[in-house]
N, C-alpha and C. Protein backbone atom coordinates (compact mmCIF):
# COMPACT_ATOMS: atom_id res chain seq x y z
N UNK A 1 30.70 -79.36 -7.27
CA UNK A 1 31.21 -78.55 -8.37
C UNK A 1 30.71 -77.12 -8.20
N UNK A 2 31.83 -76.22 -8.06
CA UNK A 2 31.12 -74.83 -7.63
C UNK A 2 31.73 -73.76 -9.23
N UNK A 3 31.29 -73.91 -10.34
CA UNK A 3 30.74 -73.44 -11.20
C UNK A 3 30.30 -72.34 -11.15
N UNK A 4 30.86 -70.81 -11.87
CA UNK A 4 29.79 -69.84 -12.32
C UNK A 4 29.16 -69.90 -13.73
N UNK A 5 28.29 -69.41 -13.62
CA UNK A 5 27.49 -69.24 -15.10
C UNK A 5 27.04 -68.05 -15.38
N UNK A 6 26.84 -67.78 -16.87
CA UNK A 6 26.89 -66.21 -16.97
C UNK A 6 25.51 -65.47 -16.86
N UNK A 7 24.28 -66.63 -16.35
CA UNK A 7 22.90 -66.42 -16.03
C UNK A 7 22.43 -66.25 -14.71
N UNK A 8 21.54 -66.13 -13.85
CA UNK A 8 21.43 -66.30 -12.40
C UNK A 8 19.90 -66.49 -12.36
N UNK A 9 19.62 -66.97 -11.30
CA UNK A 9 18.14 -66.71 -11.12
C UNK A 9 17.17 -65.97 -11.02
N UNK A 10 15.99 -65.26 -11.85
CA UNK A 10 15.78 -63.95 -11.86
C UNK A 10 16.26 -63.49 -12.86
N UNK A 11 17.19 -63.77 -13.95
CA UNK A 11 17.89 -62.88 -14.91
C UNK A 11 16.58 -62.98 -15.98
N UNK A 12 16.57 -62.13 -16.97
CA UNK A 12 15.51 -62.29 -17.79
C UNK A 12 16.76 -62.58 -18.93
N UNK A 13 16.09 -63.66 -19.76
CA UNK A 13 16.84 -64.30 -20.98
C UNK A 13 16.61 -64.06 -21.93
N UNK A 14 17.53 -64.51 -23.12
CA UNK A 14 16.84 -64.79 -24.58
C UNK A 14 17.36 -65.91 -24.89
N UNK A 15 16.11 -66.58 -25.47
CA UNK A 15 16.44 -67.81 -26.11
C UNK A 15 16.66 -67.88 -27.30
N UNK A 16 18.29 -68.74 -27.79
CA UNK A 16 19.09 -68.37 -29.24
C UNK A 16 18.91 -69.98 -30.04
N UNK A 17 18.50 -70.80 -29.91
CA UNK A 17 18.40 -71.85 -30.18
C UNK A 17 16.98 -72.81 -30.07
N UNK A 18 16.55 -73.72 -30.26
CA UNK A 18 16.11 -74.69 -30.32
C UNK A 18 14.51 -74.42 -30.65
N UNK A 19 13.34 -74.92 -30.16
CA UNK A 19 11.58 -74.88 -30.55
C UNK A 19 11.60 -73.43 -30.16
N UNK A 20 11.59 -72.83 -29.23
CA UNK A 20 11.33 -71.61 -28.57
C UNK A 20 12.40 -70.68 -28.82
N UNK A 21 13.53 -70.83 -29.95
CA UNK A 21 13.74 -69.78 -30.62
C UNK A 21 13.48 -68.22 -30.37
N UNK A 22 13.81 -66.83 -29.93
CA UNK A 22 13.80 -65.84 -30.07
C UNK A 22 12.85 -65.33 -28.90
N UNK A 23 12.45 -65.98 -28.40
CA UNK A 23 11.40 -65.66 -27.04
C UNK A 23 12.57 -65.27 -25.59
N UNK A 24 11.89 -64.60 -24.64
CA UNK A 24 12.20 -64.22 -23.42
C UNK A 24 11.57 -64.86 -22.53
N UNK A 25 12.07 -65.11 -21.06
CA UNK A 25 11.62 -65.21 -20.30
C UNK A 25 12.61 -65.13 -19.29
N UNK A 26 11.79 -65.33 -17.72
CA UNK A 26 12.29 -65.33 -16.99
C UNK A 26 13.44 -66.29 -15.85
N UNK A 27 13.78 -66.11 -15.72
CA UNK A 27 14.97 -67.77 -14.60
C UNK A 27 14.04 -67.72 -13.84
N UNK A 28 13.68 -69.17 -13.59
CA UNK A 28 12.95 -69.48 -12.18
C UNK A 28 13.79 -70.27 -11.36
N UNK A 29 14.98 -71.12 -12.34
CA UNK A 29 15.80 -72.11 -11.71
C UNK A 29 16.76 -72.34 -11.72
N UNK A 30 17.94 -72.70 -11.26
CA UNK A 30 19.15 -73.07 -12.06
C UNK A 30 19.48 -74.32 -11.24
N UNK A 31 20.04 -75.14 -12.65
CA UNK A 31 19.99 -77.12 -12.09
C UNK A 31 21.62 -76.34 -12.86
N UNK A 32 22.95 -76.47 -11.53
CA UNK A 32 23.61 -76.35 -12.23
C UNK A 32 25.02 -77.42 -12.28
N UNK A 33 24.75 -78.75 -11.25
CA UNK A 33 25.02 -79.75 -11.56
C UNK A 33 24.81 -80.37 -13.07
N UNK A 34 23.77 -80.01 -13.98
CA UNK A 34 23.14 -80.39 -15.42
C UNK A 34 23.45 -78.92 -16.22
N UNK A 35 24.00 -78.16 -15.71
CA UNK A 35 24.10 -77.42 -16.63
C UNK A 35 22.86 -76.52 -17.20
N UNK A 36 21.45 -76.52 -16.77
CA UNK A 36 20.75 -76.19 -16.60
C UNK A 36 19.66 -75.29 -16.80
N UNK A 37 18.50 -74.59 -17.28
CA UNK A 37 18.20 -73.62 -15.99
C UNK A 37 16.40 -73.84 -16.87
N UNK A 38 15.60 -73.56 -16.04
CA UNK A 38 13.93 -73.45 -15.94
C UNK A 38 13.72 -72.42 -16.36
N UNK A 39 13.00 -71.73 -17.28
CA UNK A 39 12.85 -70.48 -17.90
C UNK A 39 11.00 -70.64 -17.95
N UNK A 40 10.65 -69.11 -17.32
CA UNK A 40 9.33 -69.25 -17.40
C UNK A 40 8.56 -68.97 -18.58
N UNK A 41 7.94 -69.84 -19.25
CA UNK A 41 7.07 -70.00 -20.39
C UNK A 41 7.97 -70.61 -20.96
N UNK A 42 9.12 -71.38 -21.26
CA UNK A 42 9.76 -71.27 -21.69
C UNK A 42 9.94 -73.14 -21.88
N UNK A 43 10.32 -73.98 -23.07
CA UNK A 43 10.32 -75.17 -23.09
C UNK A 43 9.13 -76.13 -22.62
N UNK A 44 7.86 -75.07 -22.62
CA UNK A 44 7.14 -76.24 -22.38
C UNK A 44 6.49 -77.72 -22.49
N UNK A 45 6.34 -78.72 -21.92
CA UNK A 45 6.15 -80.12 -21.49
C UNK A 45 4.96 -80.09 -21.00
N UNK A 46 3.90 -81.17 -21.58
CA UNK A 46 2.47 -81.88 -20.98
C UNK A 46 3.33 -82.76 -20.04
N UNK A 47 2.67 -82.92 -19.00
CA UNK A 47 2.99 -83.93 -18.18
C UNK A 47 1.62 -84.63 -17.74
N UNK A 48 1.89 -85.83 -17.65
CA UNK A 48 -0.02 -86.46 -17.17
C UNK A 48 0.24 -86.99 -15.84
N UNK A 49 -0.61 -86.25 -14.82
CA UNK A 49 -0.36 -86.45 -13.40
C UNK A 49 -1.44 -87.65 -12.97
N UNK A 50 -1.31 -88.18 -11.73
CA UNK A 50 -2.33 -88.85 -11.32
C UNK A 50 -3.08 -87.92 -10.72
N UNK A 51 -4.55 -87.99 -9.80
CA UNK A 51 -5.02 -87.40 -9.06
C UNK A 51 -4.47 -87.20 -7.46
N UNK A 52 -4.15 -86.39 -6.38
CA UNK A 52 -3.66 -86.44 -5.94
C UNK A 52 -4.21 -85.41 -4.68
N UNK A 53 -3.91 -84.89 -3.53
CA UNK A 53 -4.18 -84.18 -2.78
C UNK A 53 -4.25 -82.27 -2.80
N UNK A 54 -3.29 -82.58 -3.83
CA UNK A 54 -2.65 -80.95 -4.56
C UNK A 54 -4.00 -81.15 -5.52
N UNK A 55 -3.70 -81.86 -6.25
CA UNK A 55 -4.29 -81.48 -7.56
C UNK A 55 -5.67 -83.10 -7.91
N UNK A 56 -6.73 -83.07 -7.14
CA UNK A 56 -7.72 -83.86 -7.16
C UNK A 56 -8.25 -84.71 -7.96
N UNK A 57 -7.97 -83.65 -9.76
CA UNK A 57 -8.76 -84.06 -10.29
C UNK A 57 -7.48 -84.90 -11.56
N UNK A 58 -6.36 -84.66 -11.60
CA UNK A 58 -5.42 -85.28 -12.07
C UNK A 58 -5.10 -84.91 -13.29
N UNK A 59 -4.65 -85.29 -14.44
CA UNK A 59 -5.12 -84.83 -16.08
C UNK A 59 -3.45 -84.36 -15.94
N UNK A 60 -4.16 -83.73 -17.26
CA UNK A 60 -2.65 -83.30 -18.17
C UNK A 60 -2.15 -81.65 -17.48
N UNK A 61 -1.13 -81.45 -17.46
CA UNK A 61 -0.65 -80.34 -16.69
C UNK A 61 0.48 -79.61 -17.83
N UNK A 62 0.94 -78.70 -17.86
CA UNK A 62 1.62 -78.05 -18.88
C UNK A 62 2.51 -77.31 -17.97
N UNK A 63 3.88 -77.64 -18.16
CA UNK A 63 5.23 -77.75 -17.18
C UNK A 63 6.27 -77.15 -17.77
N UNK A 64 6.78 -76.06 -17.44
CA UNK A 64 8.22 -75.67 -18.18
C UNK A 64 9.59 -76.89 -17.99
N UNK A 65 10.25 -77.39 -18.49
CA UNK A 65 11.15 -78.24 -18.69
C UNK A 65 12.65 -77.57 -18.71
N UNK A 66 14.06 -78.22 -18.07
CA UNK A 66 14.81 -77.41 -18.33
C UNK A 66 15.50 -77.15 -19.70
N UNK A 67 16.23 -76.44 -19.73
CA UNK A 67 16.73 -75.68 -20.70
C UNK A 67 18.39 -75.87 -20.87
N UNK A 68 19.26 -76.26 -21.79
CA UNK A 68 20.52 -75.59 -21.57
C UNK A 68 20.67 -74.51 -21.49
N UNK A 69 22.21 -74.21 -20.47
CA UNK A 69 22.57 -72.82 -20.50
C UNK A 69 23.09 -72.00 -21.71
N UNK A 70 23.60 -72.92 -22.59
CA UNK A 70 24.28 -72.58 -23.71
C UNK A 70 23.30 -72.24 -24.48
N UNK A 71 21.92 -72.52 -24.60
CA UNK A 71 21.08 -71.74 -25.78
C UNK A 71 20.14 -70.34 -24.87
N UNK A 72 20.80 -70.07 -23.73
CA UNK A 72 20.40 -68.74 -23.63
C UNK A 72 21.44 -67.72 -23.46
N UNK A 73 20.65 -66.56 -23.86
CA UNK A 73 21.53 -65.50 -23.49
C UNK A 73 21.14 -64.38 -22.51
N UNK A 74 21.93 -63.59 -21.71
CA UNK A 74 21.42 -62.21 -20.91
C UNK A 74 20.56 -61.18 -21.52
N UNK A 75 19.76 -60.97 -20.66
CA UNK A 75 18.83 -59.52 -21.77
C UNK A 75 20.01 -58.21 -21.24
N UNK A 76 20.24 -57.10 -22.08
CA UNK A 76 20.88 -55.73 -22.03
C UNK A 76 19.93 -55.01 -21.26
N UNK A 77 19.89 -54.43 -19.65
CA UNK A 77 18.99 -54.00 -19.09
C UNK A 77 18.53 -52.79 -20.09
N UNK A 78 19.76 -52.31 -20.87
CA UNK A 78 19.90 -50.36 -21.23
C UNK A 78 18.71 -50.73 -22.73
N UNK A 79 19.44 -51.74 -23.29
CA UNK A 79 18.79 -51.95 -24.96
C UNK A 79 17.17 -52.75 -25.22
N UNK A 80 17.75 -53.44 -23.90
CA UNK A 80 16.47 -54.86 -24.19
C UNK A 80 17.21 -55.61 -24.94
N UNK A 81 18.33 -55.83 -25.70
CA UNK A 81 18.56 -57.16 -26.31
C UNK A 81 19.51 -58.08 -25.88
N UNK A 82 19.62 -59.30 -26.27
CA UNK A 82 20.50 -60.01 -25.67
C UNK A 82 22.09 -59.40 -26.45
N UNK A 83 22.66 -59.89 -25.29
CA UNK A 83 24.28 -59.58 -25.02
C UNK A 83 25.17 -60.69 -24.37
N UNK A 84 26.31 -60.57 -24.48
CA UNK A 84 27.01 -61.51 -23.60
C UNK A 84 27.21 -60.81 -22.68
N UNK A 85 27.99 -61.59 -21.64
CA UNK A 85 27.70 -61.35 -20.16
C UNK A 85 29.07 -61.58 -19.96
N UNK A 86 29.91 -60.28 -19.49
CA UNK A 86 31.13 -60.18 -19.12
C UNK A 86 31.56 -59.78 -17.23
N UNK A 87 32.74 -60.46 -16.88
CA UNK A 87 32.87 -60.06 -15.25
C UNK A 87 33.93 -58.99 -14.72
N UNK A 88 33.76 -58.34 -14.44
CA UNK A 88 35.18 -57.28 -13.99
C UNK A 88 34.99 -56.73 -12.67
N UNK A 89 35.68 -56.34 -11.70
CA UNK A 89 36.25 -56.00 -10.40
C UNK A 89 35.21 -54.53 -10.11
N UNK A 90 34.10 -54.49 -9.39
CA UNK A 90 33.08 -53.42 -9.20
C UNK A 90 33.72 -52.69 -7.93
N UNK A 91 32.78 -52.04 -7.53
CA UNK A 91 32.95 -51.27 -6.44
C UNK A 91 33.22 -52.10 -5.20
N UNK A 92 34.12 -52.12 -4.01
CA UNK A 92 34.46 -52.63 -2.67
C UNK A 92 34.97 -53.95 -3.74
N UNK A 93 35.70 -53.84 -4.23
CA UNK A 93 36.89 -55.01 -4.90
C UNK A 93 35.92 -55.85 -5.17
N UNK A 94 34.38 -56.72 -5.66
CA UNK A 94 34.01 -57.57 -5.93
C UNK A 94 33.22 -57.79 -7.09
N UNK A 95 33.73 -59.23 -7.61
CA UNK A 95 33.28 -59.33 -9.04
C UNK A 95 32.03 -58.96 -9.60
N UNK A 96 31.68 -58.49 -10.36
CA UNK A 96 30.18 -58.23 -10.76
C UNK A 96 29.99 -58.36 -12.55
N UNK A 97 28.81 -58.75 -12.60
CA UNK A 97 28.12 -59.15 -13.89
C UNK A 97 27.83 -57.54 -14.43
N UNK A 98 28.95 -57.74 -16.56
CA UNK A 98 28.07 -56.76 -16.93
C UNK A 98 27.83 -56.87 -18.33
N UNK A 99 27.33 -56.42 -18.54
CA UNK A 99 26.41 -56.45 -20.18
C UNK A 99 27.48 -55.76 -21.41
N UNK A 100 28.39 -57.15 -22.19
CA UNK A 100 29.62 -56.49 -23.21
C UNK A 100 28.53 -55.36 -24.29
N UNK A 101 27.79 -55.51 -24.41
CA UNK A 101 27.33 -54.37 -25.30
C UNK A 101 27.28 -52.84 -24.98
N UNK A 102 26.81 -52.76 -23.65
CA UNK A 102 26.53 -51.46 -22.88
C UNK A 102 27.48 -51.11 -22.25
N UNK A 103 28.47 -52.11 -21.33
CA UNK A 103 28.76 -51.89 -20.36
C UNK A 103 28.35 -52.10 -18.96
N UNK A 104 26.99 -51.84 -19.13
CA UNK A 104 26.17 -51.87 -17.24
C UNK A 104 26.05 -53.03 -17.01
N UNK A 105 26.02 -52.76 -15.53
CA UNK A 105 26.17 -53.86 -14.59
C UNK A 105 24.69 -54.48 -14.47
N UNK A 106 24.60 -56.11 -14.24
CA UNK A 106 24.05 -57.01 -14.57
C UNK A 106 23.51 -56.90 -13.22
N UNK A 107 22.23 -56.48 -12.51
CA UNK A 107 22.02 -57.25 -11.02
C UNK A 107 22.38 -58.55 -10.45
């Protein structure tokens, strides 16, 4: 399934929904078979590991978890706030990400 989404990896977000409500962070991931994406600080999860070669001494670990795409949004590079994320025909004919509030283009 080759899917775009209006987020990418690296995009800095806002979160519009759920525990973590109104916070930012960063894409570390996108699961986009699931619809997806890993946001840093973002949904965190205890997880209880065994002891192991990585990690010796084992215990509880604190894990970002994924996220739907639908409860985030794009940050506005120009404003800082979130915006939707619109596509139109850039320079050398190819599609590019841009911010409906401002206008500018989305890296």
């Amino acid at each position: 399934m080759n899917r775009k989404f209006h987020i990418k990896k690296g995009d800095v977000v806002f979160v519009n929904a759920g525990v973590d409500k109104g916070k930012q962070g960063k894409v570390l991931e996108m699961l986009p078979n699931e619809e997806r994406a890993i946001v840093e600080g973002i949904n965190m999860v205890s997880k209880h590991t065994k002891p192991n070669a990585k990690n010796p001494q084992g215990g509880i670990l604190k894990k970002e978890a994924p996220i739907h795409i639908s409860n985030l949004n794009a940050i506005d590079p120009s404003t800082g706030k979130p915006t939707k994320v619109g596509r139109k025909l850039g320079e050398k004919g190819k599609l590019v990400r841009f911010a409906r509030k401002s206008g500018e283009v989305l890296k």
